[in-house]
PDB file of N, CA and C in Angstrom:
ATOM      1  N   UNK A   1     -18.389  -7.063   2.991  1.00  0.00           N
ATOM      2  CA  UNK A   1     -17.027  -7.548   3.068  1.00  0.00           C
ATOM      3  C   UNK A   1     -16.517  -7.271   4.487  1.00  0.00           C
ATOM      4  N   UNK A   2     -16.157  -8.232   4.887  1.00  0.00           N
ATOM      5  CA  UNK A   2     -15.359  -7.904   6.230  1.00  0.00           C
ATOM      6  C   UNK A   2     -13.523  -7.598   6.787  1.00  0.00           C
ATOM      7  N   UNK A   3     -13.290  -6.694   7.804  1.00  0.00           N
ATOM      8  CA  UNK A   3     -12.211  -6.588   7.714  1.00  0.00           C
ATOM      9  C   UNK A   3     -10.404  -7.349   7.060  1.00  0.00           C
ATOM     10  N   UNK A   4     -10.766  -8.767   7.416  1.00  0.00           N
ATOM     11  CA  UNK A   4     -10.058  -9.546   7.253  1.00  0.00           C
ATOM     12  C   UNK A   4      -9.615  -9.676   5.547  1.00  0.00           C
ATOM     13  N   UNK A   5     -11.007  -9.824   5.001  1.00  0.00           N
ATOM     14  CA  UNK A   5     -10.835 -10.127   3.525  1.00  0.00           C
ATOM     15  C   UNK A   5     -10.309  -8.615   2.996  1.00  0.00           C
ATOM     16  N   UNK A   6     -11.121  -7.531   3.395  1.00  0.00           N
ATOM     17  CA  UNK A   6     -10.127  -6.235   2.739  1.00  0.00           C
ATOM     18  C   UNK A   6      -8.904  -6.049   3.143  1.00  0.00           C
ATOM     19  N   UNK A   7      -8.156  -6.438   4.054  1.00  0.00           N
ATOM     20  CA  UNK A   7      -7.065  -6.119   4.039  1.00  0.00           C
ATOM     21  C   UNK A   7      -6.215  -7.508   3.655  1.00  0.00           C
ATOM     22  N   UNK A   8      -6.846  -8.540   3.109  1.00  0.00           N
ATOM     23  CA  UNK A   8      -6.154  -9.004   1.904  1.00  0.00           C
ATOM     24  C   UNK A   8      -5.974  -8.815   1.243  1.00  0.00           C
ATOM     25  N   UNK A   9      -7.217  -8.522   0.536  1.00  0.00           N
ATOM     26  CA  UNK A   9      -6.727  -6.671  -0.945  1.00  0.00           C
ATOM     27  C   UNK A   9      -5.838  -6.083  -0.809  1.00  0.00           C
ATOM     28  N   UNK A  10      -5.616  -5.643   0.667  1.00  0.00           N
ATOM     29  CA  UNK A  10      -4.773  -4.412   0.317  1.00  0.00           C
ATOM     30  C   UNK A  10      -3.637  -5.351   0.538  1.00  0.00           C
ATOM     31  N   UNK A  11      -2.937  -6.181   1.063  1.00  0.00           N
ATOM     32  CA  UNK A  11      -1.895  -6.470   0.721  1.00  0.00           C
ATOM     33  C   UNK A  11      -1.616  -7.118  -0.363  1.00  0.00           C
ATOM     34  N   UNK A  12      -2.702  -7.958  -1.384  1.00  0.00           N
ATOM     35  CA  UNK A  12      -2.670  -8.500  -2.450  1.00  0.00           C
ATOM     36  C   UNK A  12      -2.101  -7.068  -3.828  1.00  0.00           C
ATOM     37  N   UNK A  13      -2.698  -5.931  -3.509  1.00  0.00           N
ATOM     38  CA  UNK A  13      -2.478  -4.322  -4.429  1.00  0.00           C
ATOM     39  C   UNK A  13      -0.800  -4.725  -4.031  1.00  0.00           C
ATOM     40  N   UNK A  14      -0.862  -4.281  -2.730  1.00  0.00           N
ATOM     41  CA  UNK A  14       1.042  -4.206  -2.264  1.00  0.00           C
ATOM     42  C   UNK A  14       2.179  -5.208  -2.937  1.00  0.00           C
ATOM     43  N   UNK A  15       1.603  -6.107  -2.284  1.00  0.00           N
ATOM     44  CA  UNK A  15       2.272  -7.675  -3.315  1.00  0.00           C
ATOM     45  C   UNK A  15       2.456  -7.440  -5.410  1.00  0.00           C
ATOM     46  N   UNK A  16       0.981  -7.136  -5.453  1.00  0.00           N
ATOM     47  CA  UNK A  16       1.349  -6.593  -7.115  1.00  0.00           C
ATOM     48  C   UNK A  16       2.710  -5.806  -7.815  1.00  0.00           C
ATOM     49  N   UNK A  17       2.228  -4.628  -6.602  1.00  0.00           N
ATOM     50  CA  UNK A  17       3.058  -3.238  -6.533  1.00  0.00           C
ATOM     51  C   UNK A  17       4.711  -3.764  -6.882  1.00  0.00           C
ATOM     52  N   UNK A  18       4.930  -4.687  -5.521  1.00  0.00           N
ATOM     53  CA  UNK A  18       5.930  -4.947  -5.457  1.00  0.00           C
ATOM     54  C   UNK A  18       6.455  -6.196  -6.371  1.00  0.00           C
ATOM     55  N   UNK A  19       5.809  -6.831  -6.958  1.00  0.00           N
ATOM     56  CA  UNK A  19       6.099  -7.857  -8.151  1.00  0.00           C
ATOM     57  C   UNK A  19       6.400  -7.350  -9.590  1.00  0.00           C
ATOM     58  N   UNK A  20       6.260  -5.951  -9.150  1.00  0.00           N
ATOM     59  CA  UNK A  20       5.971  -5.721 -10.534  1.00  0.00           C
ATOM     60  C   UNK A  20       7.660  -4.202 -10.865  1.00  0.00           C
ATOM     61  N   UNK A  21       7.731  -3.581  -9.305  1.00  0.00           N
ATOM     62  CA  UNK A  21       8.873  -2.121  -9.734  1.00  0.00           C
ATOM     63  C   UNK A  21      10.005  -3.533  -9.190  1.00  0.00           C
ATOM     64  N   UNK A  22      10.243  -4.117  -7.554  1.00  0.00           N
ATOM     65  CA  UNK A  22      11.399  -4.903  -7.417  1.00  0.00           C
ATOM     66  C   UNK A  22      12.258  -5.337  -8.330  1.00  0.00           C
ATOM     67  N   UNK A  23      11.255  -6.284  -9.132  1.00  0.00           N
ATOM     68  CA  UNK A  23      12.200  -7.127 -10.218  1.00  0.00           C
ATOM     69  C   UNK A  23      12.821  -6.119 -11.556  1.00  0.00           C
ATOM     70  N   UNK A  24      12.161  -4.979 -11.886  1.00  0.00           N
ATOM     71  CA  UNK A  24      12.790  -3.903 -12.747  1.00  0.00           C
ATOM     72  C   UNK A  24      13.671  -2.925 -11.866  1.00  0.00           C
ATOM     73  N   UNK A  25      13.562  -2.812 -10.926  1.00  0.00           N
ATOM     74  CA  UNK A  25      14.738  -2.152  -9.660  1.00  0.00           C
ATOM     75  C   UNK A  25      16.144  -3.152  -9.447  1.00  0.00           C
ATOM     76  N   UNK A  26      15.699  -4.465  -9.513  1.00  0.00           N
ATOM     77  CA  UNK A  26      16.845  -5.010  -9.639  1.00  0.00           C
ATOM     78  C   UNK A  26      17.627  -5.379 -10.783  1.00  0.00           C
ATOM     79  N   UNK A  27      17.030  -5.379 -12.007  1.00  0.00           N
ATOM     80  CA  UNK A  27      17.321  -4.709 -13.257  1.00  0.00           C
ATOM     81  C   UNK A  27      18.439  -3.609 -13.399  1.00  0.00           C
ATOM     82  N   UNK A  28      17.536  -2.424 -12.977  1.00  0.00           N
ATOM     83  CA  UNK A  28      18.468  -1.682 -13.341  1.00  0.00           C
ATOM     84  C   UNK A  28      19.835  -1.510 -12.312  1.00  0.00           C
ATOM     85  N   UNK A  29      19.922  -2.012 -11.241  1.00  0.00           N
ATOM     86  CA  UNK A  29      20.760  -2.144 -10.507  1.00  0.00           C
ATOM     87  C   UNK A  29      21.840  -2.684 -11.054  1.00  0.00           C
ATOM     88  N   UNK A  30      21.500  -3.837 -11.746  1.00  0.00           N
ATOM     89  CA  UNK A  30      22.551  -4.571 -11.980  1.00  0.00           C
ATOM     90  C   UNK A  30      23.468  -4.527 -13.255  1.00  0.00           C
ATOM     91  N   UNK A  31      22.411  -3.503 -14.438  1.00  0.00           N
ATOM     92  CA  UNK A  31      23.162  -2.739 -15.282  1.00  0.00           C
ATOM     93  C   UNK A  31      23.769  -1.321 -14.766  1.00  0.00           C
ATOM     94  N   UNK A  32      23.752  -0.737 -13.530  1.00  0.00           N
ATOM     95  CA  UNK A  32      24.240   0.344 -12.777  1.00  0.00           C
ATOM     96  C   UNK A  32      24.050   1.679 -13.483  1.00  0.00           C
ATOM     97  N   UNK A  33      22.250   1.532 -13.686  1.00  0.00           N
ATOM     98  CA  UNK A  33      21.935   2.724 -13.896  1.00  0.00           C
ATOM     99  C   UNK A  33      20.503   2.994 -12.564  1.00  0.00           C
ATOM    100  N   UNK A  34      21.315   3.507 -11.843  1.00  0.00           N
ATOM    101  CA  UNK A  34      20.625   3.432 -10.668  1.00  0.00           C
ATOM    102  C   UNK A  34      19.838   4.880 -10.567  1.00  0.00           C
ATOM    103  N   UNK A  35      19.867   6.194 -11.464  1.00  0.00           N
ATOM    104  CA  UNK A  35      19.058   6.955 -11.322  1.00  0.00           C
ATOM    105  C   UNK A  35      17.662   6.402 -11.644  1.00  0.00           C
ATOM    106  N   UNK A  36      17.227   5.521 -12.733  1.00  0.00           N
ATOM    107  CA  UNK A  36      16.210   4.665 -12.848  1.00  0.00           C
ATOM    108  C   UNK A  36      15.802   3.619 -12.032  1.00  0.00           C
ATOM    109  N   UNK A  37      16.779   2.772 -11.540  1.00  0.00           N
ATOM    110  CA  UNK A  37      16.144   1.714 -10.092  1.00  0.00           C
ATOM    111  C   UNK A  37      15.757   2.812  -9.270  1.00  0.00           C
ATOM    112  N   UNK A  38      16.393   4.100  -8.748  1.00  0.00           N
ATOM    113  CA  UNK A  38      15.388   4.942  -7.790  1.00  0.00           C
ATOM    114  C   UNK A  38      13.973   5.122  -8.109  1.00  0.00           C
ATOM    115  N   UNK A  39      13.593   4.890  -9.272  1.00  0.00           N
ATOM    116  CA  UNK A  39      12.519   5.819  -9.540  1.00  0.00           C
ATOM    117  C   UNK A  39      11.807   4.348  -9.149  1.00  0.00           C
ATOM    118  N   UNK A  40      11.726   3.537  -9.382  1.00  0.00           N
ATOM    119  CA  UNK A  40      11.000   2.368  -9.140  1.00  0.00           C
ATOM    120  C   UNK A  40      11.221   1.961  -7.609  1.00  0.00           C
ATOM    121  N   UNK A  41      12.023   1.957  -6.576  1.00  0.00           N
ATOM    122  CA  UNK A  41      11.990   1.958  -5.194  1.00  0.00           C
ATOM    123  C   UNK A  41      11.338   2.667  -4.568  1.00  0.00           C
ATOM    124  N   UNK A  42      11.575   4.189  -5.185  1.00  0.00           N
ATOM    125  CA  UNK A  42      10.635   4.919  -4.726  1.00  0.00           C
ATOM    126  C   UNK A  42       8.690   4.788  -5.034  1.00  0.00           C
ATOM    127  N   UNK A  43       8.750   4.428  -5.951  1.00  0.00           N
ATOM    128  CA  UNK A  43       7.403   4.180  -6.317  1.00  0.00           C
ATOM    129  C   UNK A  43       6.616   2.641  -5.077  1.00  0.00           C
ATOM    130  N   UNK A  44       7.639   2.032  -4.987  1.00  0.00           N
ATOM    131  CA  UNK A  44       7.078   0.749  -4.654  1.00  0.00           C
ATOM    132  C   UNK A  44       7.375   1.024  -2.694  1.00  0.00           C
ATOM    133  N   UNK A  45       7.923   2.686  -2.369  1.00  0.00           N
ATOM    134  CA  UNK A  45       7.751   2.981  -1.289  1.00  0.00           C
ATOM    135  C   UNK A  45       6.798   3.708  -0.582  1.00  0.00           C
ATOM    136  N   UNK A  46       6.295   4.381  -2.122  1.00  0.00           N
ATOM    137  CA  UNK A  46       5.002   5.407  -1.681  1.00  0.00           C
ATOM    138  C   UNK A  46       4.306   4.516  -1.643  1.00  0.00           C
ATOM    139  N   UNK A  47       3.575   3.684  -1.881  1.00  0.00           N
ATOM    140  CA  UNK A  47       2.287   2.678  -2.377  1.00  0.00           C
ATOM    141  C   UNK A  47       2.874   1.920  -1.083  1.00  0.00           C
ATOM    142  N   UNK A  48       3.771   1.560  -0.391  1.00  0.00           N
ATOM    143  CA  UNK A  48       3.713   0.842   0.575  1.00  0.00           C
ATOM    144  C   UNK A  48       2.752   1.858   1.861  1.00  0.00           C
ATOM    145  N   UNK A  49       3.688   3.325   1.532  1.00  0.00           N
ATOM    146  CA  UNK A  49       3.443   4.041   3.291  1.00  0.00           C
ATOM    147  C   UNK A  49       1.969   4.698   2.687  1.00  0.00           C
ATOM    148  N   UNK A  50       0.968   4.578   1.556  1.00  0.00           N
ATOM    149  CA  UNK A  50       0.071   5.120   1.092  1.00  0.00           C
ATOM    150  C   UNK A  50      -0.579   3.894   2.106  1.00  0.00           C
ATOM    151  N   UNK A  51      -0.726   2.484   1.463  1.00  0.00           N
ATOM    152  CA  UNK A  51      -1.584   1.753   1.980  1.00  0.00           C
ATOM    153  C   UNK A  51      -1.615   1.485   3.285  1.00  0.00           C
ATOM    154  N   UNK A  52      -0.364   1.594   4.014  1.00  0.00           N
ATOM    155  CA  UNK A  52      -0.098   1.616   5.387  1.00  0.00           C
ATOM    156  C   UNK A  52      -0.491   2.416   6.094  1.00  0.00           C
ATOM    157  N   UNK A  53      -0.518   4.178   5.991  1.00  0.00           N
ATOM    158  CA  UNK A  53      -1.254   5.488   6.505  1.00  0.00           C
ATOM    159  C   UNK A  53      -2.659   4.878   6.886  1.00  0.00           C
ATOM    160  N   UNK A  54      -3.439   4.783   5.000  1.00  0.00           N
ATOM    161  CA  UNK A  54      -4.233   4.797   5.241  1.00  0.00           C
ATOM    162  C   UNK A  54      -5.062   3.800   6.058  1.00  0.00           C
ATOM    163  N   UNK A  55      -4.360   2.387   6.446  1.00  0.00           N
ATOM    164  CA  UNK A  55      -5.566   1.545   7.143  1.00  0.00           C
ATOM    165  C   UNK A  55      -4.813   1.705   8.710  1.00  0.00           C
ATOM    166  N   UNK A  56      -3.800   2.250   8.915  1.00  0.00           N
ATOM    167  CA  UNK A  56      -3.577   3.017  10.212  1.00  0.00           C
ATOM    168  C   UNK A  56      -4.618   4.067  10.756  1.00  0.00           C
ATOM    169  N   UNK A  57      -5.272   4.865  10.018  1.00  0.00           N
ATOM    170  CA  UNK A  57      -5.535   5.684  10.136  1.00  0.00           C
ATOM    171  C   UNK A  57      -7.149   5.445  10.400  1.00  0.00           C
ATOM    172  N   UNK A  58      -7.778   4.289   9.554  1.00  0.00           N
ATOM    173  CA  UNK A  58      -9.150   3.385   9.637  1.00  0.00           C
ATOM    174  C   UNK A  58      -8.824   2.677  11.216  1.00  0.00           C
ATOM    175  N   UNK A  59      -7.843   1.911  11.630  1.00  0.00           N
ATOM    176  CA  UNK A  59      -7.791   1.697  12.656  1.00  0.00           C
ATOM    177  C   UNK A  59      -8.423   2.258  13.825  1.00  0.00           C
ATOM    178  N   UNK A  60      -6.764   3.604  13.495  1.00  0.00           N
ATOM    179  CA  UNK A  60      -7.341   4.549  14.764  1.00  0.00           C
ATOM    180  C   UNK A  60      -8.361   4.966  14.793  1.00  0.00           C
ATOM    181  N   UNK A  61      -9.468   5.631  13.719  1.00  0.00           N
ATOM    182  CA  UNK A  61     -10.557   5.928  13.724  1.00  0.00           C
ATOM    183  C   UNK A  61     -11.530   4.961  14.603  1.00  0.00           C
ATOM    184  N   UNK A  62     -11.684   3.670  13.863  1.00  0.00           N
ATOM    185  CA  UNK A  62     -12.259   2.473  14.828  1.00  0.00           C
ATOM    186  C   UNK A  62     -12.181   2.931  16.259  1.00  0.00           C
ATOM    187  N   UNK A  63     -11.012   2.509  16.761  1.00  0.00           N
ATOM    188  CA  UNK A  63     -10.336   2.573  18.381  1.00  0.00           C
ATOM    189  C   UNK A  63     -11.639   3.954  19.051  1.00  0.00           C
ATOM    190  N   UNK A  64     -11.137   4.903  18.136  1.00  0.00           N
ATOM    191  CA  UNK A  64     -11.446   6.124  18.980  1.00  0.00           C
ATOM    192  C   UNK A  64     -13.483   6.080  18.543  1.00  0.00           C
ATOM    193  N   UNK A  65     -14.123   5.505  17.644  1.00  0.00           N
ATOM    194  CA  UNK A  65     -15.313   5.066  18.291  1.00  0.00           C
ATOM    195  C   UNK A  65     -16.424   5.516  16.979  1.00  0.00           C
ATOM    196  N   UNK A  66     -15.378   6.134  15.765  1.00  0.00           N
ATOM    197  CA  UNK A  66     -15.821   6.905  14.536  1.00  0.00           C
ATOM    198  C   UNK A  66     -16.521   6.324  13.270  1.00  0.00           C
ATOM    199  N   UNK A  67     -15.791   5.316  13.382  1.00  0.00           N
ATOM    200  CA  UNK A  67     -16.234   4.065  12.444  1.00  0.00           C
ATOM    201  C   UNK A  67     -15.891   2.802  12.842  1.00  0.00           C
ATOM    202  N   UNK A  68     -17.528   2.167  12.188  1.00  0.00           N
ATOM    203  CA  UNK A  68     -18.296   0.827  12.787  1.00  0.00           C
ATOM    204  C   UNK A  68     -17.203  -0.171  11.852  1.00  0.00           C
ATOM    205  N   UNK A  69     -16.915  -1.157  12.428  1.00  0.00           N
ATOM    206  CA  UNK A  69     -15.781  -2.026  11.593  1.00  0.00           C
ATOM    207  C   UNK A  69     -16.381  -2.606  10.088  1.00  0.00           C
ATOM    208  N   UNK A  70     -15.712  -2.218   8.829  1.00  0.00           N
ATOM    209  CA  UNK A  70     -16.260  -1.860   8.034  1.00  0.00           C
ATOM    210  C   UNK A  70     -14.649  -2.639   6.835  1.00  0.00           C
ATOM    211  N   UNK A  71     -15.482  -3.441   6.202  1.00  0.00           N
ATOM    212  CA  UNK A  71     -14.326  -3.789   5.435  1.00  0.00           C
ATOM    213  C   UNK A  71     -14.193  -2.886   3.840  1.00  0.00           C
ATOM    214  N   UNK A  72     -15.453  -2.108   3.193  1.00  0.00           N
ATOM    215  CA  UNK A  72     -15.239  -1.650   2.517  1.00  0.00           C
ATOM    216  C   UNK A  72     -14.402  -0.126   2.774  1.00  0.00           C
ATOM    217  N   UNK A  73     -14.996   0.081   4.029  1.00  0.00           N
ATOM    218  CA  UNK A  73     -13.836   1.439   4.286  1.00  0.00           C
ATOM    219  C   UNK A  73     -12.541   1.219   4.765  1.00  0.00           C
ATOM    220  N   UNK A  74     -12.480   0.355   5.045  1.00  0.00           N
ATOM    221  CA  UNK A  74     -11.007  -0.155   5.385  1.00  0.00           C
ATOM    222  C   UNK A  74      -9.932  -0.190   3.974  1.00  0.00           C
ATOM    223  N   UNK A  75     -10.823  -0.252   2.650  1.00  0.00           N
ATOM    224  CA  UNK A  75     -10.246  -0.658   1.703  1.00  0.00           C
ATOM    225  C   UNK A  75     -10.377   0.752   0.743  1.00  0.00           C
ATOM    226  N   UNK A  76     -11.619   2.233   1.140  1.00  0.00           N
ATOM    227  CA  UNK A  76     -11.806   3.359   1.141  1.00  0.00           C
ATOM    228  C   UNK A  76     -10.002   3.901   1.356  1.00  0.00           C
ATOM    229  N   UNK A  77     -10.293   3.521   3.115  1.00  0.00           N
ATOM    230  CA  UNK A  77      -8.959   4.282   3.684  1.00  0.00           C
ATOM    231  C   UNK A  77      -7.897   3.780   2.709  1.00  0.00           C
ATOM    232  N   UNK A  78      -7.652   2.576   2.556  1.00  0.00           N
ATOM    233  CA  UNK A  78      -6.205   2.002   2.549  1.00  0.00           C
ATOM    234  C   UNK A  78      -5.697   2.300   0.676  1.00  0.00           C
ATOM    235  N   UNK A  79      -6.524   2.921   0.119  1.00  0.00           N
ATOM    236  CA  UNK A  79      -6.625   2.771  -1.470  1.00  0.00           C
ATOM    237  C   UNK A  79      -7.025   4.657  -1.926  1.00  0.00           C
ATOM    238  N   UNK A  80      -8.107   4.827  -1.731  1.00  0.00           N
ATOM    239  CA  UNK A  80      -8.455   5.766  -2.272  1.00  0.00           C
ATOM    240  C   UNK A  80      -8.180   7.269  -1.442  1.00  0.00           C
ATOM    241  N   UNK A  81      -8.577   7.172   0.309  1.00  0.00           N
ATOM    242  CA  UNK A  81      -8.451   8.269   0.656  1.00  0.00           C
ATOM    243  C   UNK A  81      -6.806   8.832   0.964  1.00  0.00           C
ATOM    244  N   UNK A  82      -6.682  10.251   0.669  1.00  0.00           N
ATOM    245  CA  UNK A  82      -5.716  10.479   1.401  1.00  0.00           C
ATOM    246  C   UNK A  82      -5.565  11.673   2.463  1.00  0.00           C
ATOM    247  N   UNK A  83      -4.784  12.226   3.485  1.00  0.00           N
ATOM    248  CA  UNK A  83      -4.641  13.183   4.543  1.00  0.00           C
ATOM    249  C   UNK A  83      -5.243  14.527   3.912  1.00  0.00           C
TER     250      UNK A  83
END
C-alpha cells in the first residue's frame, strides 16, 4: 500500500468519526443538554489530534531518514501507535 492510499484511510476513519459524534453533538445542543454534546466533541477531538500526531510524527520520522516511505506504517502511526 502506498502513502497516498493510507492516508485516505486515515481520513476516511476521521470522516466516520466525525459522521457519526457531529450529528449527535448537534443533537444534543439543540435540546441544551450540552454536558452530553461535550462528551461527543470531545471524542471527535481526540481521534482528530490522535490521527493527526500520529502521521505527523511518520512524517517527521521519514524527513529525518528513519523510515522508508511506507503506507502501512503510515497507517501503524496514524491508528494504532501512540507517544
Amino acid at each position: 500500500m502506498d502513502e497516498s492510499k493510507a492516508m485516505k484511510c486515515v481520513l476516511a476513519v476521521l470522516s466516520a468519526v466525525t459522521a457519526v459524534c457531529m450529528p449527535i453533538f448537534l443533537y444534543y445542543v439543540s435540546i441544551d443538554l450540552l454536558e452530553f454534546a461535550c462528551i461527543f466533541a470531545l471524542i471527535n477531538m481526540g481521534v482528530f489530534w490522535k490521527l493527526y500526531l500520529g502521521a505527523k510524527r511518520y512524517f517527521k520520522q521519514q524527513e529525518l531518514g528513519l523510515n522508508e516511505p511506507s503506507g502501512k506504517r503510515l497507517l501503524s502511526y496514524a491508528l494504532f501507535e501512540f507517544y
